[in-house]
PDB file of N, CA and C in Angstrom:
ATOM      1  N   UNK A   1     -18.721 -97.891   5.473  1.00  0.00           N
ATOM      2  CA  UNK A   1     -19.793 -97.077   4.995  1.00  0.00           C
ATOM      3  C   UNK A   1     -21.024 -97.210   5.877  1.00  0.00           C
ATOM      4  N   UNK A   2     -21.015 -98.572   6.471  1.00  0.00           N
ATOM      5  CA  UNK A   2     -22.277 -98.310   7.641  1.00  0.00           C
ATOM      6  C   UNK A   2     -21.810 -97.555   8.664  1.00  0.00           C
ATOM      7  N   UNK A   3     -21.044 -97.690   8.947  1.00  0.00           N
ATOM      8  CA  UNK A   3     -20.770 -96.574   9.945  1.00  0.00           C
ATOM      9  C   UNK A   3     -20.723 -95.436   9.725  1.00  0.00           C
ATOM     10  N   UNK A   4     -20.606 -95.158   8.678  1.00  0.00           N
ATOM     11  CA  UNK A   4     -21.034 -93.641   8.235  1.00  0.00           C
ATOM     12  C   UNK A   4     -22.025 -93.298   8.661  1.00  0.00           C
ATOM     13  N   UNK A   5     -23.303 -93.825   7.826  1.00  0.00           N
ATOM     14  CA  UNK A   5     -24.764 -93.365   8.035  1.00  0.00           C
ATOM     15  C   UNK A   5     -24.939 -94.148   9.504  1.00  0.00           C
ATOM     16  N   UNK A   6     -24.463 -94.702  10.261  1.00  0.00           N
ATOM     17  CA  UNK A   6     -24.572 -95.366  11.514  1.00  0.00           C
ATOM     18  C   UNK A   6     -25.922 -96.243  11.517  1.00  0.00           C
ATOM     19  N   UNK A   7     -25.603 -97.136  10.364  1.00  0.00           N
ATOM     20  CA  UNK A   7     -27.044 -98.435  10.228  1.00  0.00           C
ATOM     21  C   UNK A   7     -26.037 -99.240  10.581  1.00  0.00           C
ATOM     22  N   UNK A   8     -26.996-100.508  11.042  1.00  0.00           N
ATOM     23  CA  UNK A   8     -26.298-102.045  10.182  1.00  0.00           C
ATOM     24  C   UNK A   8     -26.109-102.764   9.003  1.00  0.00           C
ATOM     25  N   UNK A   9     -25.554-103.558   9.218  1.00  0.00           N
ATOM     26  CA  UNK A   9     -25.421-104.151   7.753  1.00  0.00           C
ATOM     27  C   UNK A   9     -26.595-104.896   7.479  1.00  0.00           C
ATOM     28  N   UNK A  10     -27.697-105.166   8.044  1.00  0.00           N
ATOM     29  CA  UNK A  10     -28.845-105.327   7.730  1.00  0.00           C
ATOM     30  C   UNK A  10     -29.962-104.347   7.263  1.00  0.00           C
ATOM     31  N   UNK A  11     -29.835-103.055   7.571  1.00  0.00           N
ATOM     32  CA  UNK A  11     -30.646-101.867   7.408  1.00  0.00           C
ATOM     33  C   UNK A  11     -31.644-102.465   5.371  1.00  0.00           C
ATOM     34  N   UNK A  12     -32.174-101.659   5.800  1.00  0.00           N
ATOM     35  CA  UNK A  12     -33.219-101.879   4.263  1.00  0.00           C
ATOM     36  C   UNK A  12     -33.449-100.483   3.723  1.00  0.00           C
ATOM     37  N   UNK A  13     -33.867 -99.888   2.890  1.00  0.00           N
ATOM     38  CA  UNK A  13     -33.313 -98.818   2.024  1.00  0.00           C
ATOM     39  C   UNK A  13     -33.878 -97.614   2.557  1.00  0.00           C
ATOM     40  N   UNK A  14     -34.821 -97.814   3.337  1.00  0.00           N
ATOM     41  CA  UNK A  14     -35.727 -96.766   3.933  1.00  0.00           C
ATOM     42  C   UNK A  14     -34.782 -96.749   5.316  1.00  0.00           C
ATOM     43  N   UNK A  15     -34.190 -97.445   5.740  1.00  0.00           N
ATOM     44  CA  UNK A  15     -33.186 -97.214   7.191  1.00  0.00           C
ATOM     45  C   UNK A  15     -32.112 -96.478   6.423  1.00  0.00           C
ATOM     46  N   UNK A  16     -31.235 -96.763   5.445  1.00  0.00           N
ATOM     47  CA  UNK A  16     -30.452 -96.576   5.087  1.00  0.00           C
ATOM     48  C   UNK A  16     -30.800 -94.186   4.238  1.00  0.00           C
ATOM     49  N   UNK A  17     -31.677 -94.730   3.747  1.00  0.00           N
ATOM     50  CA  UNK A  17     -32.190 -93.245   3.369  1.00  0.00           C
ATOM     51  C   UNK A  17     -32.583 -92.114   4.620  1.00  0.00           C
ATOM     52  N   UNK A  18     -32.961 -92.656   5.317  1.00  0.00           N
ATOM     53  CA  UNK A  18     -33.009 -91.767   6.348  1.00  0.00           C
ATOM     54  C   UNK A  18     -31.757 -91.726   7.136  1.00  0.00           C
ATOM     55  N   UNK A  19     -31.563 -92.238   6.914  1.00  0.00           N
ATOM     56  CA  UNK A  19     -29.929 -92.578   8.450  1.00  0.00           C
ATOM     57  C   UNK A  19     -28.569 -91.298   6.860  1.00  0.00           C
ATOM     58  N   UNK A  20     -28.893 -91.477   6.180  1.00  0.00           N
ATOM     59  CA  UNK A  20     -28.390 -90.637   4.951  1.00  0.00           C
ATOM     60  C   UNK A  20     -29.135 -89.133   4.797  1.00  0.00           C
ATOM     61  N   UNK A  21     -30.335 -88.652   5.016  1.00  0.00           N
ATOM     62  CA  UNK A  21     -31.184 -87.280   5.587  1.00  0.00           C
ATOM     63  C   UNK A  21     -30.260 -86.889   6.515  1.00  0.00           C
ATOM     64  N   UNK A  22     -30.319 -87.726   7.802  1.00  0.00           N
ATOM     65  CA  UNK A  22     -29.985 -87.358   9.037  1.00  0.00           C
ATOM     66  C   UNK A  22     -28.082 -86.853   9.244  1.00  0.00           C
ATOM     67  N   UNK A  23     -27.372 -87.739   8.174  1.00  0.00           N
ATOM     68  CA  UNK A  23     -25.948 -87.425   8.023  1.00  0.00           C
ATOM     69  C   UNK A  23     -26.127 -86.244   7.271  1.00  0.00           C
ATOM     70  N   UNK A  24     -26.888 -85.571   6.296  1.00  0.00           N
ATOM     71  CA  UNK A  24     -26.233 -84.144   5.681  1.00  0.00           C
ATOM     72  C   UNK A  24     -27.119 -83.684   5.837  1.00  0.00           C
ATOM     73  N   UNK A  25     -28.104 -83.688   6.808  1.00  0.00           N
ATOM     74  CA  UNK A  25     -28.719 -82.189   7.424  1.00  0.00           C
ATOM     75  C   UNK A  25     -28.051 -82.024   8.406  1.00  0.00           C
ATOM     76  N   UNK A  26     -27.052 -82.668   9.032  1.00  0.00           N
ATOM     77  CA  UNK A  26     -26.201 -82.948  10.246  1.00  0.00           C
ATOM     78  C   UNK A  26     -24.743 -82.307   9.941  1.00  0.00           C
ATOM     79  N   UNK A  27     -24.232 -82.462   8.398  1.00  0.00           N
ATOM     80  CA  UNK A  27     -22.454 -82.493   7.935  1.00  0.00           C
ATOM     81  C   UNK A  27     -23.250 -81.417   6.501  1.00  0.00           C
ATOM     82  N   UNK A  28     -23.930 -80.866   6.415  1.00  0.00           N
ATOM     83  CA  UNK A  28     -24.134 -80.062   5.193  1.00  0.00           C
ATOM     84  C   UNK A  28     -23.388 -79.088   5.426  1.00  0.00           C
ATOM     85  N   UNK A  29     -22.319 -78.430   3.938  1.00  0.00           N
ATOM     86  CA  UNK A  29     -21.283 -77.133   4.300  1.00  0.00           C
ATOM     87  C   UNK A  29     -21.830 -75.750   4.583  1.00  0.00           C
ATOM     88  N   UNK A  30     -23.423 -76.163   4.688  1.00  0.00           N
ATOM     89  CA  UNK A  30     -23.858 -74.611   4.450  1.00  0.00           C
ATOM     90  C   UNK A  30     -24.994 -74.417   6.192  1.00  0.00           C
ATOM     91  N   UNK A  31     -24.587 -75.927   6.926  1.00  0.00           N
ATOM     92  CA  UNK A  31     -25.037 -75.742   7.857  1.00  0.00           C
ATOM     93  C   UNK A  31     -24.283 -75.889   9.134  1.00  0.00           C
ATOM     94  N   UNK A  32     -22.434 -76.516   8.623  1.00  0.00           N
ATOM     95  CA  UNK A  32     -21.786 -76.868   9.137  1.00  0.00           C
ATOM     96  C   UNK A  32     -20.333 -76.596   8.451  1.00  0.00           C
ATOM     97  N   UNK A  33     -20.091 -75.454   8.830  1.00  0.00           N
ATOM     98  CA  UNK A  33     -18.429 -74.920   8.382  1.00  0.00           C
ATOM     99  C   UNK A  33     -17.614 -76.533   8.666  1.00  0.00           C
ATOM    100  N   UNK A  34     -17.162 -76.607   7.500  1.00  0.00           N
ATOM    101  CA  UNK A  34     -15.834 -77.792   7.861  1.00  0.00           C
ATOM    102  C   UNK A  34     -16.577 -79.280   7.650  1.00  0.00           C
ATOM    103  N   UNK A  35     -17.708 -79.552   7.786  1.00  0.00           N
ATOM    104  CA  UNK A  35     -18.694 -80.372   7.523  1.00  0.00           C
ATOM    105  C   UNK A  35     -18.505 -80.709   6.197  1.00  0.00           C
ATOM    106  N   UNK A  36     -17.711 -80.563   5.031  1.00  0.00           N
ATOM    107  CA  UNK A  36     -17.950 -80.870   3.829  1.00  0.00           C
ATOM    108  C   UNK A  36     -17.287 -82.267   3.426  1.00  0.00           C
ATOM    109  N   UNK A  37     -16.021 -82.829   4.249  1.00  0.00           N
ATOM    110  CA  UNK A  37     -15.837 -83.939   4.512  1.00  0.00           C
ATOM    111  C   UNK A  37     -16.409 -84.704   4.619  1.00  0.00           C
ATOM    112  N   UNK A  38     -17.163 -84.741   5.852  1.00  0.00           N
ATOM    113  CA  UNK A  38     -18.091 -85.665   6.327  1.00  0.00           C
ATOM    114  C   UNK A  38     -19.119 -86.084   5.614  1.00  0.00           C
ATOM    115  N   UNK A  39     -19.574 -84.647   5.185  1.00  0.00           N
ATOM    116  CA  UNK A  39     -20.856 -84.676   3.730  1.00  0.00           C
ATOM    117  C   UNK A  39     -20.582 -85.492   2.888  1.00  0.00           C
ATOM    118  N   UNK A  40     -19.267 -85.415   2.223  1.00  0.00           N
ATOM    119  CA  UNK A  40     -19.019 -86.185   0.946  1.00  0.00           C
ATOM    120  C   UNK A  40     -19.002 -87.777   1.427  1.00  0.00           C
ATOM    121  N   UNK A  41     -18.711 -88.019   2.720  1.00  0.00           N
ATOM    122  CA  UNK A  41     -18.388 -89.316   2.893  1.00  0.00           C
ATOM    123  C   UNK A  41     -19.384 -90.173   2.791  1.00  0.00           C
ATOM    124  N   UNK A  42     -20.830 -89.070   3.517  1.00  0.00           N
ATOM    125  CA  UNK A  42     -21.984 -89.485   3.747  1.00  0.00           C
ATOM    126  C   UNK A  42     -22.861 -89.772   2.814  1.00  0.00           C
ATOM    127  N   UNK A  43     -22.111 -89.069   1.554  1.00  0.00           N
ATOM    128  CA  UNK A  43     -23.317 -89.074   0.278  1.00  0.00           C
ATOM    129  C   UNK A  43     -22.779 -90.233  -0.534  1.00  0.00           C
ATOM    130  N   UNK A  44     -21.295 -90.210  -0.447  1.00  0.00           N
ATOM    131  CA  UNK A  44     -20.389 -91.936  -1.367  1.00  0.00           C
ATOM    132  C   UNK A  44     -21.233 -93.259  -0.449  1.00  0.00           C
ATOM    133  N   UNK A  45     -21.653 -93.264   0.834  1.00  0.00           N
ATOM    134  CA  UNK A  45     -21.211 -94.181   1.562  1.00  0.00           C
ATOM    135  C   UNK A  45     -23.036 -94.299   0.952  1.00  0.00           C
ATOM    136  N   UNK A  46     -24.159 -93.283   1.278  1.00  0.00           N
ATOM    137  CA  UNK A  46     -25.402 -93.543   0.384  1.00  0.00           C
ATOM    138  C   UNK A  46     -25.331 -94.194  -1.332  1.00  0.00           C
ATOM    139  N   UNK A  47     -24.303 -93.764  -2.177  1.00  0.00           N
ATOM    140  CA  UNK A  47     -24.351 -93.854  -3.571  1.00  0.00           C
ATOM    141  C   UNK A  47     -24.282 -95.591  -3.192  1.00  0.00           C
ATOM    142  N   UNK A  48     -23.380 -96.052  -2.378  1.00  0.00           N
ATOM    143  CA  UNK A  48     -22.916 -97.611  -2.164  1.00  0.00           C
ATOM    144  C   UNK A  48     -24.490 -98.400  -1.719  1.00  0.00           C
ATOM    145  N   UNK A  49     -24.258 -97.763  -0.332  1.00  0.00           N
ATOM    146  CA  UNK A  49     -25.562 -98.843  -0.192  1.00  0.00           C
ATOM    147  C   UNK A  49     -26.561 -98.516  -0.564  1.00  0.00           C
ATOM    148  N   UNK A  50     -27.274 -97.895  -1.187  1.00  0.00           N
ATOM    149  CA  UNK A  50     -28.647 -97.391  -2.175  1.00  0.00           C
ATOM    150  C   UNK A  50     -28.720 -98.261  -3.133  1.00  0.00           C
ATOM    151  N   UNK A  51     -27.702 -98.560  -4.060  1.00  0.00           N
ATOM    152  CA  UNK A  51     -28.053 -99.760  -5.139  1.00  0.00           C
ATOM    153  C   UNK A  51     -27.225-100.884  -4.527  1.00  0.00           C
ATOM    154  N   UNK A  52     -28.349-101.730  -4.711  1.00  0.00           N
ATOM    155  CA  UNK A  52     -28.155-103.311  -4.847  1.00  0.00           C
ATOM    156  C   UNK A  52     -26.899-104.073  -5.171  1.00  0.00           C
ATOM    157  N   UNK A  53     -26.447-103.452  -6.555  1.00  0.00           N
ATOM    158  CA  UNK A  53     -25.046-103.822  -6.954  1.00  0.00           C
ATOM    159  C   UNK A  53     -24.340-103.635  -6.309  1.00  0.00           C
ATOM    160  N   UNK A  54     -24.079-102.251  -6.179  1.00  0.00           N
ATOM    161  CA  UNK A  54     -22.697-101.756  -5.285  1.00  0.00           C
ATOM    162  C   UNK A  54     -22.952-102.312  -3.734  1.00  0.00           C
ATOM    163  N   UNK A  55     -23.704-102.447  -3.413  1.00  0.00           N
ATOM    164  CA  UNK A  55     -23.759-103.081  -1.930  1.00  0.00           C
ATOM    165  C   UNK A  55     -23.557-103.876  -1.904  1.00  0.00           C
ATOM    166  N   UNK A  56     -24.142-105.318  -2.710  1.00  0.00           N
ATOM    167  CA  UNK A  56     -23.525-106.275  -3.191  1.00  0.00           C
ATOM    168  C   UNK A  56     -21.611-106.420  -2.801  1.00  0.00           C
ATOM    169  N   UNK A  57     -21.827-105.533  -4.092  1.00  0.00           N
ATOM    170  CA  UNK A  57     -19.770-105.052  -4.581  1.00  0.00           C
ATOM    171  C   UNK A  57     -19.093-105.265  -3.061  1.00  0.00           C
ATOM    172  N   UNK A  58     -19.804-104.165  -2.276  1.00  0.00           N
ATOM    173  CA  UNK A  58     -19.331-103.543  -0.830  1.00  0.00           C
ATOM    174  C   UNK A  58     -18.779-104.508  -0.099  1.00  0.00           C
ATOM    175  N   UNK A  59     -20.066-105.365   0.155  1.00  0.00           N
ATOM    176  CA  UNK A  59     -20.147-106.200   1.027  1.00  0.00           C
ATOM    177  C   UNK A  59     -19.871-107.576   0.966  1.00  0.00           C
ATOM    178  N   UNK A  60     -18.999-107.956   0.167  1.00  0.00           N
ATOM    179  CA  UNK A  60     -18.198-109.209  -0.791  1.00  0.00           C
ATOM    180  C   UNK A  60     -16.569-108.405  -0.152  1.00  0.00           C
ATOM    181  N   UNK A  61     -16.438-107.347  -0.790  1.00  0.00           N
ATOM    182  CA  UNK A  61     -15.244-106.715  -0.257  1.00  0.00           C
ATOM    183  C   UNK A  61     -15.035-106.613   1.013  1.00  0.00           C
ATOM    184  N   UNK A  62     -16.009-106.196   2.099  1.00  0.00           N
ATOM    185  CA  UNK A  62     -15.831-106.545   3.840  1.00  0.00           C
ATOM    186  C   UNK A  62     -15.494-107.798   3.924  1.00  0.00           C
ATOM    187  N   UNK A  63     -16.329-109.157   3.512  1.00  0.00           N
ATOM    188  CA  UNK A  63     -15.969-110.399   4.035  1.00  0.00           C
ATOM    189  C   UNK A  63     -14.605-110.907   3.075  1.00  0.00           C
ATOM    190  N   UNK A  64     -14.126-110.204   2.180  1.00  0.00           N
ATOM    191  CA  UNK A  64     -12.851-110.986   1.663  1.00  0.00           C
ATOM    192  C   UNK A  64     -11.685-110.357   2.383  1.00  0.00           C
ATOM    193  N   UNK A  65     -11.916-109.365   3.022  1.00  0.00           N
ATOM    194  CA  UNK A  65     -10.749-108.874   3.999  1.00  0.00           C
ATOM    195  C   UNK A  65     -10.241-107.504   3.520  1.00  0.00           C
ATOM    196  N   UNK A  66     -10.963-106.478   3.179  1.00  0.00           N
ATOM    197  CA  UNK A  66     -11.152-105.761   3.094  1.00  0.00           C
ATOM    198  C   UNK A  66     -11.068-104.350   4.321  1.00  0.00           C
ATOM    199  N   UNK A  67     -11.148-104.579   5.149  1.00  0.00           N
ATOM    200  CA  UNK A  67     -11.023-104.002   6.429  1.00  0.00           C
ATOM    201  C   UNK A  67      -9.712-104.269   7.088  1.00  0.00           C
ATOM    202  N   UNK A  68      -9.067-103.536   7.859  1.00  0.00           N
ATOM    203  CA  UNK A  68      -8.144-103.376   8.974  1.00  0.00           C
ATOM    204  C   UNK A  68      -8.157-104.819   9.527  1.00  0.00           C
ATOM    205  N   UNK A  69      -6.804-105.533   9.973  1.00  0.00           N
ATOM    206  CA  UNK A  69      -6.857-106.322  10.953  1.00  0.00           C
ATOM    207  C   UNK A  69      -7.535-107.998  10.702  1.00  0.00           C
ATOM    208  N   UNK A  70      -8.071-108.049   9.493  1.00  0.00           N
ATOM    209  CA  UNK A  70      -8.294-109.371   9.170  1.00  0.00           C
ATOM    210  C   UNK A  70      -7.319-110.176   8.373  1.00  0.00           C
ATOM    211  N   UNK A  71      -8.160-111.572   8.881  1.00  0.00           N
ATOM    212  CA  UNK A  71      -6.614-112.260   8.663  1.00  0.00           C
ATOM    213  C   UNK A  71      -6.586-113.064   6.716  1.00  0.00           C
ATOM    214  N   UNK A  72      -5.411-113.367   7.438  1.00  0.00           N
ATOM    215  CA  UNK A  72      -4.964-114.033   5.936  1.00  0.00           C
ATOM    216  C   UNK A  72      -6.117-115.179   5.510  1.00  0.00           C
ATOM    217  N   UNK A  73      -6.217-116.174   6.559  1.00  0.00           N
ATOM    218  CA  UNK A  73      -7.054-117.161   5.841  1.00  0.00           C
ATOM    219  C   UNK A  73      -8.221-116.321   5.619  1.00  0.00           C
ATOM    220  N   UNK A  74      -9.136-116.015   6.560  1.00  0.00           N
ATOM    221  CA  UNK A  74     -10.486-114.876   5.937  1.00  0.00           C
ATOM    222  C   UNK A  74      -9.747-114.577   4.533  1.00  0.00           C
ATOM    223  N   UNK A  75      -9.270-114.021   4.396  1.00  0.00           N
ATOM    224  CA  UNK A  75      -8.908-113.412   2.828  1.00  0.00           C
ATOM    225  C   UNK A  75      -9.404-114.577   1.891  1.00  0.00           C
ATOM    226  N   UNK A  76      -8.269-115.689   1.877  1.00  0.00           N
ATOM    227  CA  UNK A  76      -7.884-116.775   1.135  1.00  0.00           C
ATOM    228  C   UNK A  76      -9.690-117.107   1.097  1.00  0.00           C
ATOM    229  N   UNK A  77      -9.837-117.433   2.286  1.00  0.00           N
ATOM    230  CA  UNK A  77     -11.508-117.808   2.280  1.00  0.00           C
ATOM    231  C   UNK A  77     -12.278-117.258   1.514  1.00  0.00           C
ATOM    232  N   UNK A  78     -12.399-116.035   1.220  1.00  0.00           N
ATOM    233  CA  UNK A  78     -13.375-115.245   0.674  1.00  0.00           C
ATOM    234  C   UNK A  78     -12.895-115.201  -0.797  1.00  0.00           C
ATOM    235  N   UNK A  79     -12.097-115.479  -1.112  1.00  0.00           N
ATOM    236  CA  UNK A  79     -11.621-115.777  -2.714  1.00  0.00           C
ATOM    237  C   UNK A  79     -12.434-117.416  -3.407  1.00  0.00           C
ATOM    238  N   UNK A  80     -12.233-117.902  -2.379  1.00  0.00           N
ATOM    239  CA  UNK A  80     -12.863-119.647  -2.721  1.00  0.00           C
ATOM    240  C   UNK A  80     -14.030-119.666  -3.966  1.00  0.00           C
ATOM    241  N   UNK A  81     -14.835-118.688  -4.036  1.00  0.00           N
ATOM    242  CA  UNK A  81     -15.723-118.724  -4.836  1.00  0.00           C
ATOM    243  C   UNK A  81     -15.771-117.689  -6.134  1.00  0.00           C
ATOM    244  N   UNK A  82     -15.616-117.825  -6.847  1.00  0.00           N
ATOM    245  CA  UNK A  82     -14.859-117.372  -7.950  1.00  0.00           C
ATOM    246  C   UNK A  82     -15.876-116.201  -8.303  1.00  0.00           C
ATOM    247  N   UNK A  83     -17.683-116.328  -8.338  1.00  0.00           N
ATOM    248  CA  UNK A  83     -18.451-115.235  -8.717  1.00  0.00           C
ATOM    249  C   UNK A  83     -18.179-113.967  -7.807  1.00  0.00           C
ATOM    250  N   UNK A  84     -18.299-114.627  -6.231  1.00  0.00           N
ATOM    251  CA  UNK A  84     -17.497-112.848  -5.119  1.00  0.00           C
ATOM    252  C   UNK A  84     -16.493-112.501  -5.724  1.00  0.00           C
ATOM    253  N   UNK A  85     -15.371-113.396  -5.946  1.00  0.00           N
ATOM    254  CA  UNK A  85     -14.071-112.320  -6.747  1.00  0.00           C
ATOM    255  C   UNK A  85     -14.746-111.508  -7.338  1.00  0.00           C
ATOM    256  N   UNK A  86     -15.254-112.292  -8.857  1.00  0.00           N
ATOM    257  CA  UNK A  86     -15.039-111.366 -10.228  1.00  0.00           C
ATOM    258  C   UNK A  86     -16.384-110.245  -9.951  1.00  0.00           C
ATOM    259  N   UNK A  87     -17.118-110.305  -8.851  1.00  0.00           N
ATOM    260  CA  UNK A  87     -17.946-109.499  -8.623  1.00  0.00           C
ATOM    261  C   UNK A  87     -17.233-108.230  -7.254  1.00  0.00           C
ATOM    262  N   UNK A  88     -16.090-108.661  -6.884  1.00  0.00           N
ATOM    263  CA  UNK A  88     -15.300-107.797  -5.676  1.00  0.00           C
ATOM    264  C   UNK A  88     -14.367-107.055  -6.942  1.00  0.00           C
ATOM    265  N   UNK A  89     -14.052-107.496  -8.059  1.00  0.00           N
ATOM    266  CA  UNK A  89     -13.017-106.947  -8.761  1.00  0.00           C
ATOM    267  C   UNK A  89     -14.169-106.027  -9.666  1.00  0.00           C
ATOM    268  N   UNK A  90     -14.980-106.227 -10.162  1.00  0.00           N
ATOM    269  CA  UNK A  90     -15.824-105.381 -10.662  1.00  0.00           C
ATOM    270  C   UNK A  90     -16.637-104.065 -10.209  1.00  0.00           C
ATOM    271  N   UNK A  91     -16.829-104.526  -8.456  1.00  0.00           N
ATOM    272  CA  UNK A  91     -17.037-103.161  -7.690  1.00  0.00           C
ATOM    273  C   UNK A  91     -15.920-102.499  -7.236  1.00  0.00           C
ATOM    274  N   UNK A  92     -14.591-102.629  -7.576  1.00  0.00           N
ATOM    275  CA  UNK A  92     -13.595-102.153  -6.736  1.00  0.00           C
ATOM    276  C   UNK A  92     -13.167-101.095  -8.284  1.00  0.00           C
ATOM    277  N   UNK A  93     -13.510-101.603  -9.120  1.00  0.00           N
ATOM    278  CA  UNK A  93     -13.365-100.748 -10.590  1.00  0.00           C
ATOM    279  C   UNK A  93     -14.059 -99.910 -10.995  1.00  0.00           C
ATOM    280  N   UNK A  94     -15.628-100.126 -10.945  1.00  0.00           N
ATOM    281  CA  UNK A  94     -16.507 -99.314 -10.646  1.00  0.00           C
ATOM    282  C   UNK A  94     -16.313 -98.077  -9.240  1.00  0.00           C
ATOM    283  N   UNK A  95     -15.841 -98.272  -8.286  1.00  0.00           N
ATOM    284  CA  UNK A  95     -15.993 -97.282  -7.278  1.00  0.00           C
ATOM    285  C   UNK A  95     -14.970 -96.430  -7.681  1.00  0.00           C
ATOM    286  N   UNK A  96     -13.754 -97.110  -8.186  1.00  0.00           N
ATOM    287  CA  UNK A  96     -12.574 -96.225  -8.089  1.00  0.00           C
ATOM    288  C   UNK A  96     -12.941 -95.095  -9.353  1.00  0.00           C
ATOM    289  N   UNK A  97     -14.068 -95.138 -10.179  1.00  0.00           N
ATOM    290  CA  UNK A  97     -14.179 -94.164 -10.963  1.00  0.00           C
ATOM    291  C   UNK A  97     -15.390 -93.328 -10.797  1.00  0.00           C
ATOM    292  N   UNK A  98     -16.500 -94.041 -10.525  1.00  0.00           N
ATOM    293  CA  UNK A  98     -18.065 -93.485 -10.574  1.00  0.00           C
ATOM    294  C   UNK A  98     -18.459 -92.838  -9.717  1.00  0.00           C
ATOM    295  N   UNK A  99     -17.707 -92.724  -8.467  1.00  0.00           N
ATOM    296  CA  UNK A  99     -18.617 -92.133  -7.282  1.00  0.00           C
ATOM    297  C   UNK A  99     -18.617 -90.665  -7.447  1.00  0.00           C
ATOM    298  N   UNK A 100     -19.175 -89.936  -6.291  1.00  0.00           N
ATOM    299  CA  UNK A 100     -19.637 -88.296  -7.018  1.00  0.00           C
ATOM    300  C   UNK A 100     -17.931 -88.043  -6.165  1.00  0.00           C
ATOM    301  N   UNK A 101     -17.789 -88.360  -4.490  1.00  0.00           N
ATOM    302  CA  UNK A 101     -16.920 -88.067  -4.103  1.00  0.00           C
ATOM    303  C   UNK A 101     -15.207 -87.971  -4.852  1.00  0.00           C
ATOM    304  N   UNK A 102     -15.232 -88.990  -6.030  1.00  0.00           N
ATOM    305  CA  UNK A 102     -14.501 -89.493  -6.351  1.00  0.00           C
ATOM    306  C   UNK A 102     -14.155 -88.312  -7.294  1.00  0.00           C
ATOM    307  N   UNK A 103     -15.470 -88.097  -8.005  1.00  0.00           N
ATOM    308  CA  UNK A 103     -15.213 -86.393  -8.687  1.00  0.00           C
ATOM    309  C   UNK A 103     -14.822 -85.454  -8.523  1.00  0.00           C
ATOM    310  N   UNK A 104     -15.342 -85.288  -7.061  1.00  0.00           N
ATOM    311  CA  UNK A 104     -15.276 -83.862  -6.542  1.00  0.00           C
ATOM    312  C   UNK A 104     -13.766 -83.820  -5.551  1.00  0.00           C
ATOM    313  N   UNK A 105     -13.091 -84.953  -5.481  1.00  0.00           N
ATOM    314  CA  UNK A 105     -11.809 -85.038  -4.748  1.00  0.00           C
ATOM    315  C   UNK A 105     -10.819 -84.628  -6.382  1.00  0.00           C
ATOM    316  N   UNK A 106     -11.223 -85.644  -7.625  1.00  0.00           N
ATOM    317  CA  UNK A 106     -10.436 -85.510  -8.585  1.00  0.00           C
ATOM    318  C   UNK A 106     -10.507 -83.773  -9.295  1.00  0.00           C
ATOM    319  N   UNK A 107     -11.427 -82.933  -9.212  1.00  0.00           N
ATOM    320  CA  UNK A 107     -11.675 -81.892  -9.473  1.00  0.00           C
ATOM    321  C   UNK A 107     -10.814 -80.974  -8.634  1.00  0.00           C
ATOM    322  N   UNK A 108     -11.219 -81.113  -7.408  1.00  0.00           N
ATOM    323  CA  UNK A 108     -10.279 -80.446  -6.188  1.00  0.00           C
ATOM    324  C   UNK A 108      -8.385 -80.116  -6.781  1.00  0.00           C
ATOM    325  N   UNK A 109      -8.183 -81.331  -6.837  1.00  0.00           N
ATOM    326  CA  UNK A 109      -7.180 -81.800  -7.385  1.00  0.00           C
ATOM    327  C   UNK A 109      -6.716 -81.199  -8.272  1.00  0.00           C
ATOM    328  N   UNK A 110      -7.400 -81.658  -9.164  1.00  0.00           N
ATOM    329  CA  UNK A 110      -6.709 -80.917 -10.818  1.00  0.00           C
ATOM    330  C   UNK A 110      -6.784 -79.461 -10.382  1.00  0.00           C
ATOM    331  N   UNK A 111      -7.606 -78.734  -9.725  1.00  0.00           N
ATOM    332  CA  UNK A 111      -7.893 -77.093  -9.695  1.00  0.00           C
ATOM    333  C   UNK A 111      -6.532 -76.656  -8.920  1.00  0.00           C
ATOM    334  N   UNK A 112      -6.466 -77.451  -7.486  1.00  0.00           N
ATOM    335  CA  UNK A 112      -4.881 -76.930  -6.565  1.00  0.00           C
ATOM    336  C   UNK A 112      -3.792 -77.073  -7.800  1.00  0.00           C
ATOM    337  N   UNK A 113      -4.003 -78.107  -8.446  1.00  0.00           N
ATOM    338  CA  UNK A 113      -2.296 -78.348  -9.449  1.00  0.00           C
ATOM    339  C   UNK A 113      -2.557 -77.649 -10.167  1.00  0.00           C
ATOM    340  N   UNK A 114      -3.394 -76.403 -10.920  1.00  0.00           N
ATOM    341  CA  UNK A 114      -3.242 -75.637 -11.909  1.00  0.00           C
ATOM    342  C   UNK A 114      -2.765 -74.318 -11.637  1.00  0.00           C
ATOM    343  N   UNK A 115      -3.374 -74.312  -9.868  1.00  0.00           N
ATOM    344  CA  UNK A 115      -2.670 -72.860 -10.097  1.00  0.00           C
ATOM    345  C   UNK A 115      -1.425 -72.844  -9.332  1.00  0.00           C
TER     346      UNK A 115
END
């Protein structure tokens, strides 16, 4: 998701809000045919790091191995402390339902299977 809005993982909310302007005046569908992808990615990847919690959530989930290509002990490691779990299992429950993208993919969805 930082790479989305193309911050770091240090950015502060005013980096992060603008670097989020700059992705959907950039990927908006009404300024960019085919751009609506990108849009949605750009606005989930804002819903995350904008609040505290979910960034939190996010970023417990990167260091437990969460990403491509990391290894087993990193994993095992990032479990060691029992509050990141039950706080990695609580944002991973939360995202899989709340986000807007998450809507507008499940909407998509149900509309192709009806007709």
């Amino acid at each position: 998701m930082y790479e989305v809005l193309s911050v770091g993982t240090s950015a502060g909310p005013e980096e992060i809000k603008a670097a989020y302007r700059r992705a959907a005046l950039r990927w908006h569908p009404d300024t960019c045919p085919g751009g609506a992808d990108r849009f949605m990615m750009a606005r989930e990847a804002y819903e995350v790091l904008s609040d505290p919690e979910r960034r939190r959530g996010y970023d417990i989930e990167l260091r437990i191995g969460g990403g491509a290509g990391s290894s087993q002990a990193a994993r095992r490691a990032g479990f060691a402390d029992f509050e990141e779990q039950l706080a990695g299992l609580q944002w991973r429950q939360a995202e899989a339902r709340g986000t807007w993208g998450y809507r507008m993919r499940r909407a998509a969805a149900q509309t192709s299977s009806s007709h």
